[in-house]
C-alpha atoms as a PDB file:
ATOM      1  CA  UNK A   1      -4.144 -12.007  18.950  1.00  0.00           C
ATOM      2  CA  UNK A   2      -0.456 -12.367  19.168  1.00  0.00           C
ATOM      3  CA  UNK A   3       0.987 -11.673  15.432  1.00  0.00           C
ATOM      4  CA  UNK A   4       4.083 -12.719  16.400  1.00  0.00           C
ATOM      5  CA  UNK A   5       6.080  -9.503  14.682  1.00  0.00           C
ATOM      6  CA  UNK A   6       8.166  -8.900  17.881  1.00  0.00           C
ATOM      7  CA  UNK A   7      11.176  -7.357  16.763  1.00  0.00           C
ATOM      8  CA  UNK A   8      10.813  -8.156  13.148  1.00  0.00           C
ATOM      9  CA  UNK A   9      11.792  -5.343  10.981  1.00  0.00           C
ATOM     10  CA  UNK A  10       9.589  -3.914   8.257  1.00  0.00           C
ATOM     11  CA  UNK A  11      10.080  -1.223   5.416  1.00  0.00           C
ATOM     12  CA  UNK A  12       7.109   0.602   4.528  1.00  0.00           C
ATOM     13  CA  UNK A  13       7.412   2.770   1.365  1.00  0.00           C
ATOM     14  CA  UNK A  14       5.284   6.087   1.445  1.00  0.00           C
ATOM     15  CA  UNK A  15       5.269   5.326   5.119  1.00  0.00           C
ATOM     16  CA  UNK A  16       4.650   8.849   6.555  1.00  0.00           C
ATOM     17  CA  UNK A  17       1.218   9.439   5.576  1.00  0.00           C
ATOM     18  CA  UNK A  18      -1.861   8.064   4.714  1.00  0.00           C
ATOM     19  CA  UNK A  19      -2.281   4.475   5.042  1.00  0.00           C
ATOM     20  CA  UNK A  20       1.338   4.178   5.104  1.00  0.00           C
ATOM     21  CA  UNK A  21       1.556   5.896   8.340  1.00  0.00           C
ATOM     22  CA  UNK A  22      -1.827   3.941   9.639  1.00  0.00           C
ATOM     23  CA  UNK A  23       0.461   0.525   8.771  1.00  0.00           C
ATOM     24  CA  UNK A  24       3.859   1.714  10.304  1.00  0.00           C
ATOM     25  CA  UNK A  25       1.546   2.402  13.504  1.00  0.00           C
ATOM     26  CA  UNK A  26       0.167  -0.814  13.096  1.00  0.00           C
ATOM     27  CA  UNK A  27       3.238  -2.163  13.347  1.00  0.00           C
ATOM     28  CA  UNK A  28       4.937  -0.479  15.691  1.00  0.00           C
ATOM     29  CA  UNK A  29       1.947  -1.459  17.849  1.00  0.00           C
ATOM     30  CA  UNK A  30       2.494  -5.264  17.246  1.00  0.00           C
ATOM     31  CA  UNK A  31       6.527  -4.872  18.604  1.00  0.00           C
ATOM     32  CA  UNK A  32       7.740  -4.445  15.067  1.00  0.00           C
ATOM     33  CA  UNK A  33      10.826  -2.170  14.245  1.00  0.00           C
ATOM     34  CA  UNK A  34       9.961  -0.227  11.386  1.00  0.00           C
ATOM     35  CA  UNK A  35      11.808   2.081   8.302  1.00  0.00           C
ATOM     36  CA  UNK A  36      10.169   4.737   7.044  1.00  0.00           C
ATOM     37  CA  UNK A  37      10.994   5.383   3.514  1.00  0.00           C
ATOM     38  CA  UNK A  38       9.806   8.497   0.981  1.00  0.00           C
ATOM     39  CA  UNK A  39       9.658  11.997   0.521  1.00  0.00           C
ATOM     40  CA  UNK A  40       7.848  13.820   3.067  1.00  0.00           C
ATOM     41  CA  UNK A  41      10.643  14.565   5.359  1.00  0.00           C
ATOM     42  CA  UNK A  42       8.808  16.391   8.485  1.00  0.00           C
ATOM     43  CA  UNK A  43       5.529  14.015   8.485  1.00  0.00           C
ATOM     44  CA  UNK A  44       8.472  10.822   8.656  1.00  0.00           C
ATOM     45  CA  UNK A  45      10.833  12.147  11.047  1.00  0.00           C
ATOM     46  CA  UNK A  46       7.647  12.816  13.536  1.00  0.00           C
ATOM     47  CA  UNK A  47       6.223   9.325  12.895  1.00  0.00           C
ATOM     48  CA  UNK A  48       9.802   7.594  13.287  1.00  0.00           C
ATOM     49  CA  UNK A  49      10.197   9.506  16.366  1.00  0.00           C
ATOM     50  CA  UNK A  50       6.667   8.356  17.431  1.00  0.00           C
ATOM     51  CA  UNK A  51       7.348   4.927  17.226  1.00  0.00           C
ATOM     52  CA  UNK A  52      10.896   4.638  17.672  1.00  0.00           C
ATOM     53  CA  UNK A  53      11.725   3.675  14.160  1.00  0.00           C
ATOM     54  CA  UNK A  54      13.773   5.230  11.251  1.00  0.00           C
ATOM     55  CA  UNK A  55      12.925   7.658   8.476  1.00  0.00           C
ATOM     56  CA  UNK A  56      14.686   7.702   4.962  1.00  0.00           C
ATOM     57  CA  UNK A  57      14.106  10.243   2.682  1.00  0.00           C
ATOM     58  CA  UNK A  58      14.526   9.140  -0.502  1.00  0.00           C
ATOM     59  CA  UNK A  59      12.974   9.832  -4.068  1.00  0.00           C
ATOM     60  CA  UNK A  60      11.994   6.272  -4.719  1.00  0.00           C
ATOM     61  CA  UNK A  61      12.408   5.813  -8.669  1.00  0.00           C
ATOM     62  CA  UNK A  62      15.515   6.505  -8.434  1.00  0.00           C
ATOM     63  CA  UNK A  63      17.717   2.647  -8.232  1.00  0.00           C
ATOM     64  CA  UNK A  64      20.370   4.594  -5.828  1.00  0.00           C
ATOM     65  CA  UNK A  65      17.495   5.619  -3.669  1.00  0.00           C
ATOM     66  CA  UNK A  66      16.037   2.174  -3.308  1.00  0.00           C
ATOM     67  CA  UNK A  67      19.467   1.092  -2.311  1.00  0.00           C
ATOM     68  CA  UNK A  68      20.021   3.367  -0.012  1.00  0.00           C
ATOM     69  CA  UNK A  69      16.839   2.692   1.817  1.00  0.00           C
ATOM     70  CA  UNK A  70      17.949  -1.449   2.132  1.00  0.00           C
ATOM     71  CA  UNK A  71      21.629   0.032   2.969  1.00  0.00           C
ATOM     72  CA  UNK A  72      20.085   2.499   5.871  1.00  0.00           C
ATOM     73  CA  UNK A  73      17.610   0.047   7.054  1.00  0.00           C
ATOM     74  CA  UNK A  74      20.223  -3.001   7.611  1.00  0.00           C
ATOM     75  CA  UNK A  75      22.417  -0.421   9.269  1.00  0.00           C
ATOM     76  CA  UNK A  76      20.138   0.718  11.544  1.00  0.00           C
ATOM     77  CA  UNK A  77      18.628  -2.666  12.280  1.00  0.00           C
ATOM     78  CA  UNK A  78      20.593  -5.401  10.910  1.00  0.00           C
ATOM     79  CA  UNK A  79      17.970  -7.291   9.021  1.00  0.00           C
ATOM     80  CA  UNK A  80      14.756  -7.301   6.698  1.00  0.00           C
ATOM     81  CA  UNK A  81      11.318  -9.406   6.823  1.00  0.00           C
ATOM     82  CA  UNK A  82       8.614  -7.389   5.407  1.00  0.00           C
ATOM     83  CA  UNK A  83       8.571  -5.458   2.184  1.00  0.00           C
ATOM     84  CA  UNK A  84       5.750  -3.416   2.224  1.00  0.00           C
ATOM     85  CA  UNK A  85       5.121  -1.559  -1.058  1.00  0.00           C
ATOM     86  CA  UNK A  86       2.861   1.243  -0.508  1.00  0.00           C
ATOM     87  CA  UNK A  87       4.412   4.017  -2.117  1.00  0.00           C
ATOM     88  CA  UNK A  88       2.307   6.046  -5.120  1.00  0.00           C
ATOM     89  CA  UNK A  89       0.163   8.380  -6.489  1.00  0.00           C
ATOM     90  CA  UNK A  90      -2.887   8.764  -8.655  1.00  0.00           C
ATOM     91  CA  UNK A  91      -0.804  11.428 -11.541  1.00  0.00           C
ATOM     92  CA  UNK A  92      -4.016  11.269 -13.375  1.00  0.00           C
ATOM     93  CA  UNK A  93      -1.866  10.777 -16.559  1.00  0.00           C
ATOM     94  CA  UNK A  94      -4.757   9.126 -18.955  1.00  0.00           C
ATOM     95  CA  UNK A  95      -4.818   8.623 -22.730  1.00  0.00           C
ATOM     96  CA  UNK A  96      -4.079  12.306 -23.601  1.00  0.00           C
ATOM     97  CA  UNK A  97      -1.005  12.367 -22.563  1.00  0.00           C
ATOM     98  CA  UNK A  98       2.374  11.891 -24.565  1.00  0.00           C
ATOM     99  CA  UNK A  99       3.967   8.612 -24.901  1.00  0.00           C
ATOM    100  CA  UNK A 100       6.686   9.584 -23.082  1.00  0.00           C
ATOM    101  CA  UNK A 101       4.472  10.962 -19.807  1.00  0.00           C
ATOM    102  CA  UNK A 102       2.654   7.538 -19.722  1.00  0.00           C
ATOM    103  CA  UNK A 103       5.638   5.686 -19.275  1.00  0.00           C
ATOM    104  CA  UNK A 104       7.072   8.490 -16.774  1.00  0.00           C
ATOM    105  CA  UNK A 105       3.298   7.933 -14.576  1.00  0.00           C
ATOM    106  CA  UNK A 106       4.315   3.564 -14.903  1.00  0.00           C
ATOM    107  CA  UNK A 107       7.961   4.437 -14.023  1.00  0.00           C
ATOM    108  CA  UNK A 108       7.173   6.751 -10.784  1.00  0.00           C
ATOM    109  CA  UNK A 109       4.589   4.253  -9.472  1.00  0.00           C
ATOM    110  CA  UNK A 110       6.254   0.577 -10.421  1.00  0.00           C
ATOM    111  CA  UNK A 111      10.379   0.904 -10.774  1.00  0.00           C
ATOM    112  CA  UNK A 112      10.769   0.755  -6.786  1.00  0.00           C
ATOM    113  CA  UNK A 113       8.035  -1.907  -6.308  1.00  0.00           C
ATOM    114  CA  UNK A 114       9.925  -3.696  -8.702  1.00  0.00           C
ATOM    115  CA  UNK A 115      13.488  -2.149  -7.431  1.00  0.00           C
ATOM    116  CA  UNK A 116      13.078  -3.046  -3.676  1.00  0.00           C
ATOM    117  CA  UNK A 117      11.675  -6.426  -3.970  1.00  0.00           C
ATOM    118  CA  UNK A 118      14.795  -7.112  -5.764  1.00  0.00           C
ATOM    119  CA  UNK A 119      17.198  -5.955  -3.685  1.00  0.00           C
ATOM    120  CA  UNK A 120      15.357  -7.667  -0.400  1.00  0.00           C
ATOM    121  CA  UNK A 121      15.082 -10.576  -1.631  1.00  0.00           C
ATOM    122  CA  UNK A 122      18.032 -12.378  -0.173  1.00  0.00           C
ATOM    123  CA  UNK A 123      16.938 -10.942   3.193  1.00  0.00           C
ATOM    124  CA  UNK A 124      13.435 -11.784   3.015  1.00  0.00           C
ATOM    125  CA  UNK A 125      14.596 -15.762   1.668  1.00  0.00           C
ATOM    126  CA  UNK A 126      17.030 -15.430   4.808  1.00  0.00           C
ATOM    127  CA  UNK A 127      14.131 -14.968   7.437  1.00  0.00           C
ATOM    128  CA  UNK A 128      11.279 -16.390   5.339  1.00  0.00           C
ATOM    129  CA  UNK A 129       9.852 -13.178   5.222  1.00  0.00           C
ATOM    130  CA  UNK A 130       6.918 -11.468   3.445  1.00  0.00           C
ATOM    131  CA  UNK A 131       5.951  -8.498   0.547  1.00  0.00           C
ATOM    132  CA  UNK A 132       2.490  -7.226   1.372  1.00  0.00           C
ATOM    133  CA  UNK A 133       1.871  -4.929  -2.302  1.00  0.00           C
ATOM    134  CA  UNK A 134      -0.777  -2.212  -1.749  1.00  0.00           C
ATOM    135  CA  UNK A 135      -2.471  -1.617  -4.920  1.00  0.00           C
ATOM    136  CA  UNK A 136      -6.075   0.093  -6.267  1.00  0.00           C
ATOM    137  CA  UNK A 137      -8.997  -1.022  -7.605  1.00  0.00           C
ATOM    138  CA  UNK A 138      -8.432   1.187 -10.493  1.00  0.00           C
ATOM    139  CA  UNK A 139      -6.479  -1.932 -11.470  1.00  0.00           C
ATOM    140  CA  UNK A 140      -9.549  -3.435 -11.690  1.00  0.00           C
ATOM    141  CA  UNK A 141     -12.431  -1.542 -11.810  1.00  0.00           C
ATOM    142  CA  UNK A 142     -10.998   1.104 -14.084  1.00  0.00           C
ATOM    143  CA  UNK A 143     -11.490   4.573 -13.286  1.00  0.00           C
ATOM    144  CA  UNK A 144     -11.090   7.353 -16.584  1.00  0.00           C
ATOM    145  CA  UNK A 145      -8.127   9.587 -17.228  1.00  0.00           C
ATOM    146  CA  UNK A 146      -5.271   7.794 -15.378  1.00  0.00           C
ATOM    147  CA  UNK A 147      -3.778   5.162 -18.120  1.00  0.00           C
ATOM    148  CA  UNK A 148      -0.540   4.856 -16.028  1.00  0.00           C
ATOM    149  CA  UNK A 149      -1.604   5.161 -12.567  1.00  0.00           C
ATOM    150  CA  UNK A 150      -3.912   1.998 -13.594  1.00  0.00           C
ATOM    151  CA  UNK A 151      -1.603   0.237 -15.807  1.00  0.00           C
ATOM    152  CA  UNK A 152       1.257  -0.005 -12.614  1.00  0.00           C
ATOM    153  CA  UNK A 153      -1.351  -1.102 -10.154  1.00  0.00           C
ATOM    154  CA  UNK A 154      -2.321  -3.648 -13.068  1.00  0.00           C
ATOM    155  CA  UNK A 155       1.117  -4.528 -12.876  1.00  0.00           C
ATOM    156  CA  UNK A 156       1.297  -5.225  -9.305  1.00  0.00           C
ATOM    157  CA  UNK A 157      -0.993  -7.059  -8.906  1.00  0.00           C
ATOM    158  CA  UNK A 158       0.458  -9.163 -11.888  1.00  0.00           C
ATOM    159  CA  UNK A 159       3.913  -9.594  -9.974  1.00  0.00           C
ATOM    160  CA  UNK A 160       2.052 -10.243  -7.001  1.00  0.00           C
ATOM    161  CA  UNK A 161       1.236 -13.741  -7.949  1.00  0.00           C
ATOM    162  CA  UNK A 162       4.725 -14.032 -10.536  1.00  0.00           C
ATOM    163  CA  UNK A 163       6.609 -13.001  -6.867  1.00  0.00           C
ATOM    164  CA  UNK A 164       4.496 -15.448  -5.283  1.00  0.00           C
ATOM    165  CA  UNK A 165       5.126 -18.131  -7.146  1.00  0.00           C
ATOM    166  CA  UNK A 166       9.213 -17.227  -7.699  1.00  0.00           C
ATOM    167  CA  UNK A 167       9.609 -16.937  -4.022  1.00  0.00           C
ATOM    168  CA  UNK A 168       7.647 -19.853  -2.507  1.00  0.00           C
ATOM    169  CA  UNK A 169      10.540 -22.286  -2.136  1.00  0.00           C
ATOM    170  CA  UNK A 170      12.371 -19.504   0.101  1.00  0.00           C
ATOM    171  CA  UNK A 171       8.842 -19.451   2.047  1.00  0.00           C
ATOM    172  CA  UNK A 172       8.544 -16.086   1.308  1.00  0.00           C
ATOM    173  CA  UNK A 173       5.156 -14.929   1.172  1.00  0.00           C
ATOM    174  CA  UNK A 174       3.688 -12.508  -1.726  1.00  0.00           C
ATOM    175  CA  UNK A 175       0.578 -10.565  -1.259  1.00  0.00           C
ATOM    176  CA  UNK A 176      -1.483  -7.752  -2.121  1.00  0.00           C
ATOM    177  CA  UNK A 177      -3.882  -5.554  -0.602  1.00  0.00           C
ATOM    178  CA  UNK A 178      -6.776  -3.625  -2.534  1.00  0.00           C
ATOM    179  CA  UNK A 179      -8.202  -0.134  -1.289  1.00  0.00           C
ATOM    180  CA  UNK A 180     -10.761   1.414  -2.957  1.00  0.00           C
ATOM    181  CA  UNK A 181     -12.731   4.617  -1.547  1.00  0.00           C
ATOM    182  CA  UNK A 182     -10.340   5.132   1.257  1.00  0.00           C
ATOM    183  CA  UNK A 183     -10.451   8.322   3.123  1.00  0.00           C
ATOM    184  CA  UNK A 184      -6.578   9.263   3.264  1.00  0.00           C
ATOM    185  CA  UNK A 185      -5.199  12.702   3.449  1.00  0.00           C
ATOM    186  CA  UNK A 186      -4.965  13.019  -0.365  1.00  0.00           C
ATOM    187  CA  UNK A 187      -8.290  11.838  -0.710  1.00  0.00           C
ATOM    188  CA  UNK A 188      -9.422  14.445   1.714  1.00  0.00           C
ATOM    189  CA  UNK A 189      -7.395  17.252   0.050  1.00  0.00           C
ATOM    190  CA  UNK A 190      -9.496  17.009  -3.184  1.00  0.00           C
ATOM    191  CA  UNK A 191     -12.948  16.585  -1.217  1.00  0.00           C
ATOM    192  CA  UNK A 192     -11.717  20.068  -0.077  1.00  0.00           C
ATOM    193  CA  UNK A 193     -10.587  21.671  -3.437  1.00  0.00           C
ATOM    194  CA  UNK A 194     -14.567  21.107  -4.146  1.00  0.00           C
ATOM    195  CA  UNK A 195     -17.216  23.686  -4.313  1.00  0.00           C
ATOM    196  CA  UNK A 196     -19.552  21.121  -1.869  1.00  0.00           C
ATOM    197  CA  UNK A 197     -16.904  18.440  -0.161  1.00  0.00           C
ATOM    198  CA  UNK A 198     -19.807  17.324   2.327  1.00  0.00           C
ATOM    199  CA  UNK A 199     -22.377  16.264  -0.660  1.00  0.00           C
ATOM    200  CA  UNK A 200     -19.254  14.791  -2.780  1.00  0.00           C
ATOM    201  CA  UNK A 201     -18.184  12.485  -0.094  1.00  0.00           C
ATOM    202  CA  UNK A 202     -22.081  11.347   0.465  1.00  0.00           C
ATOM    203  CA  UNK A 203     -22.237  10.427  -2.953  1.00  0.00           C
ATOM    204  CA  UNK A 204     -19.518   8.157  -2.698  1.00  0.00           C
ATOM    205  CA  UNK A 205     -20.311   6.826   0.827  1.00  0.00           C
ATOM    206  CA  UNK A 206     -23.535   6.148  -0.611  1.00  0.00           C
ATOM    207  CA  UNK A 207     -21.801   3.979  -3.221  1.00  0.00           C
ATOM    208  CA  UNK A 208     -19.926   1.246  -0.386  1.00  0.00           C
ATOM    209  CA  UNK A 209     -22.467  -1.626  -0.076  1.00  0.00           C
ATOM    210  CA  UNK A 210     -20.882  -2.183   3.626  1.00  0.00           C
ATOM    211  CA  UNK A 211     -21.929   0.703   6.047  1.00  0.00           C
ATOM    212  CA  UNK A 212     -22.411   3.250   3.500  1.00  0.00           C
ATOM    213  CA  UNK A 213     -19.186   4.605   4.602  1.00  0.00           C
ATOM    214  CA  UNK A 214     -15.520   5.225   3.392  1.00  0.00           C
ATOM    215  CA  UNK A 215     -12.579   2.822   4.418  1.00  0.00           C
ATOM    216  CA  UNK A 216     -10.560   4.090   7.033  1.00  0.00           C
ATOM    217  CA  UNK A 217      -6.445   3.773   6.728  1.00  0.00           C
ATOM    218  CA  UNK A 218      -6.331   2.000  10.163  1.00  0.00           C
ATOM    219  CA  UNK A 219      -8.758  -0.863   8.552  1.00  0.00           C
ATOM    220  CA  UNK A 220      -6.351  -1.254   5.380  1.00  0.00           C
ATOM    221  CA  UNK A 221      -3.267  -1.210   7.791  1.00  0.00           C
ATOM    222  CA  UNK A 222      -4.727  -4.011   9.774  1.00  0.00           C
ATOM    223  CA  UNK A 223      -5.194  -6.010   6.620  1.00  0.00           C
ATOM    224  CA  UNK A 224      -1.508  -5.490   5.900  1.00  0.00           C
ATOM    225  CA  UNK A 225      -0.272  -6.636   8.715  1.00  0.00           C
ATOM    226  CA  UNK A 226      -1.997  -9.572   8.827  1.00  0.00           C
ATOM    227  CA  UNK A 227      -0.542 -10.752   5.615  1.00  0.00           C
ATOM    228  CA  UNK A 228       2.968  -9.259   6.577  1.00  0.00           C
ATOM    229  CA  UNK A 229       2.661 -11.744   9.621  1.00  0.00           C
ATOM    230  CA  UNK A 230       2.871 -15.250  10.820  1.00  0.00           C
ATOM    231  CA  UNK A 231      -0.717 -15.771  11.037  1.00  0.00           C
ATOM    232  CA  UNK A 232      -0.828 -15.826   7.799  1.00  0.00           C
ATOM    233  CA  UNK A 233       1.570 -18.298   7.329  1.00  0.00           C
ATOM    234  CA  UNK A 234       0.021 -20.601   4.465  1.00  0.00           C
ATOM    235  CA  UNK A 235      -1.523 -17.575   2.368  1.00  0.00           C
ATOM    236  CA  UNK A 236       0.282 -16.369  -1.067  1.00  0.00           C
ATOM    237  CA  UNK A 237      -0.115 -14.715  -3.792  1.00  0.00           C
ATOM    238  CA  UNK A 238      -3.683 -13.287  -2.685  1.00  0.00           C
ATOM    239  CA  UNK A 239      -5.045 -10.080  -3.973  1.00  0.00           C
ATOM    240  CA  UNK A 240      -7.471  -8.726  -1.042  1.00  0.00           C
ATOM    241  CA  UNK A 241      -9.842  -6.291  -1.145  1.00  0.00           C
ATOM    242  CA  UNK A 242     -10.618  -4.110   2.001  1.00  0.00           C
ATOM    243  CA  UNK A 243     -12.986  -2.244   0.321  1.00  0.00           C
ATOM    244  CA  UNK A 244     -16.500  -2.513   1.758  1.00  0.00           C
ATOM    245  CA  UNK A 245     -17.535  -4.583  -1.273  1.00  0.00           C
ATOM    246  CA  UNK A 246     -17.339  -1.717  -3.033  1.00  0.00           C
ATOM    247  CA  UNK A 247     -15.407  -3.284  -6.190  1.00  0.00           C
ATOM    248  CA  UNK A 248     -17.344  -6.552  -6.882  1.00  0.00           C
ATOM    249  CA  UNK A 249     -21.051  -6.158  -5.211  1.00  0.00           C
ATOM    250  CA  UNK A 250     -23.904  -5.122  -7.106  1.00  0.00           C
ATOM    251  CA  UNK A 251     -24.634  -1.239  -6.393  1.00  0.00           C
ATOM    252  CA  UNK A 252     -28.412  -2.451  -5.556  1.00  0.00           C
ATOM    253  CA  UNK A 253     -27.112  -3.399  -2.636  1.00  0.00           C
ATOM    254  CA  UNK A 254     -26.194   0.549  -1.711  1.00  0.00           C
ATOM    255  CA  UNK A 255     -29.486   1.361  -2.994  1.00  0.00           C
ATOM    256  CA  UNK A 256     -31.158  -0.786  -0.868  1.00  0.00           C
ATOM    257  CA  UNK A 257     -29.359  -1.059   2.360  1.00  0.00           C
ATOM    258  CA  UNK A 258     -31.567   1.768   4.120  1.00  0.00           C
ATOM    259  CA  UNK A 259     -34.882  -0.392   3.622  1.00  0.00           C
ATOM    260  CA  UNK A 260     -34.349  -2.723   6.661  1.00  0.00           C
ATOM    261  CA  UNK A 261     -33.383   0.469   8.561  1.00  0.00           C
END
């Protein structure tokens, strides 16, 4: 299938790793051009180099940062139509923590969703563009120990459907894409810090009603592409879970998938 992103051009926050770098690739594959933006500096000058895009370090909290990443990316390729806001991390700030860290964990993880969509926005009317948000099922599900890790994603997927509805007489599409046990390199960092990683990682594979297996960053990136594109023309304000059912179907289904095996 033709997605008809041909020379469209496409931020992707936290682009250099992860399912970032799975959805730049994605991309790049469909004839997209593609800015890199974040803080890993070798990882997304290789991958910009890869697919003959542009990396932009930048720490992304920061309002000047954000700006410079619209500034660099219209220099480099004269327009915008995809937003994608993938940039974050799991701080595992929960309700122990000060006041004043909680609000540091919502700032990190939200001010440049919030930041970027605001400073595209004339861009994306101008080309009836799209935001594809990547968010967690921690939003959802809830996960322990991680109060403003959760309560950004929460937020998300809140402006999500406010963006949706705010931006729908530019045509500008506003969507949102859920992972849940997705094996990324951070994920796989912490199998490793463990005393078993093999057994760990069964446990939770055994959890994922489809397959009994993790999600893989190329199946998320495909999902956000999707939505970033033309195909998708009449869908907004959608919160979509490429999960394996993991979030919503009943774990009997896991404990019972092996029977008609």
């Amino acid at each position: 299938m033709d997605l008809q992103l041909q020379d469209k051009v496409v931020i992707v926050t936290g682009g250099a790793k992860g399912i970032g770098a799975a959805a730049v690739r994605a991309f790049a594959t469909e004839g997209a051009r593609v800015a890199i933006a974040g803080r890993s500096p070798a990882e997304g000058a290789a991958l910009a180099q890869e697919v003959d895009g542009i990396f932009i370090e930048a720490e992304l909290a920061e309002t000047l940062a954000c700006e410079h990443v619209v500034d660099e990316t219209l220099a480099a390729f004269g327009r915008i139509d995809v937003l994608v806001n993938n940039a974050g991390v799991n701080d595992g700030k929960g309700l122990d923590t000060s006041p004043e860290e909680f609000m540091a964990s919502v700032h990190l993880n939200l001010s440049h969703v919030y930041t970027l969509a605001h400073l595209c926005r004339k861009e994306l009317a101008k080309h009836e563009g799209a935001i594809v948000n990547v968010s967690s099922k921690v939003a959802v599900t809830g996960q322990g120990d991680t109060s403003g890790y959760a309560a950004a994603k929460g937020a998300m997927n809140a402006l999500t459907r406010e963006w949706a509805v705010t931006l729908a007489p530019d045509n500008v599409r506003v969507n949102c894409v859920i992972p849940a046990e997705c094996i990324t390199p951070q994920y796989q960092r912490w199998f490793d810090s463990l005393e078993n990683p093999a057994a760990t990682r069964a446990a939770i594979e055994r959890l994922v009603p489809l397959g009994n297996r993790m999600t893989t960053p190329e199946e998320l990136a495909a999902m956000i592409v999707f939505l970033a594109s033309p195909c998708s023309s009449h869908t907004t304000g959608q919160i979509v879970f490429v999960d394996g059912g993991y979030s919503h179907l009943d774990r009997a289904a896991s404990a019972n998938h092996s029977k008609w095996e």
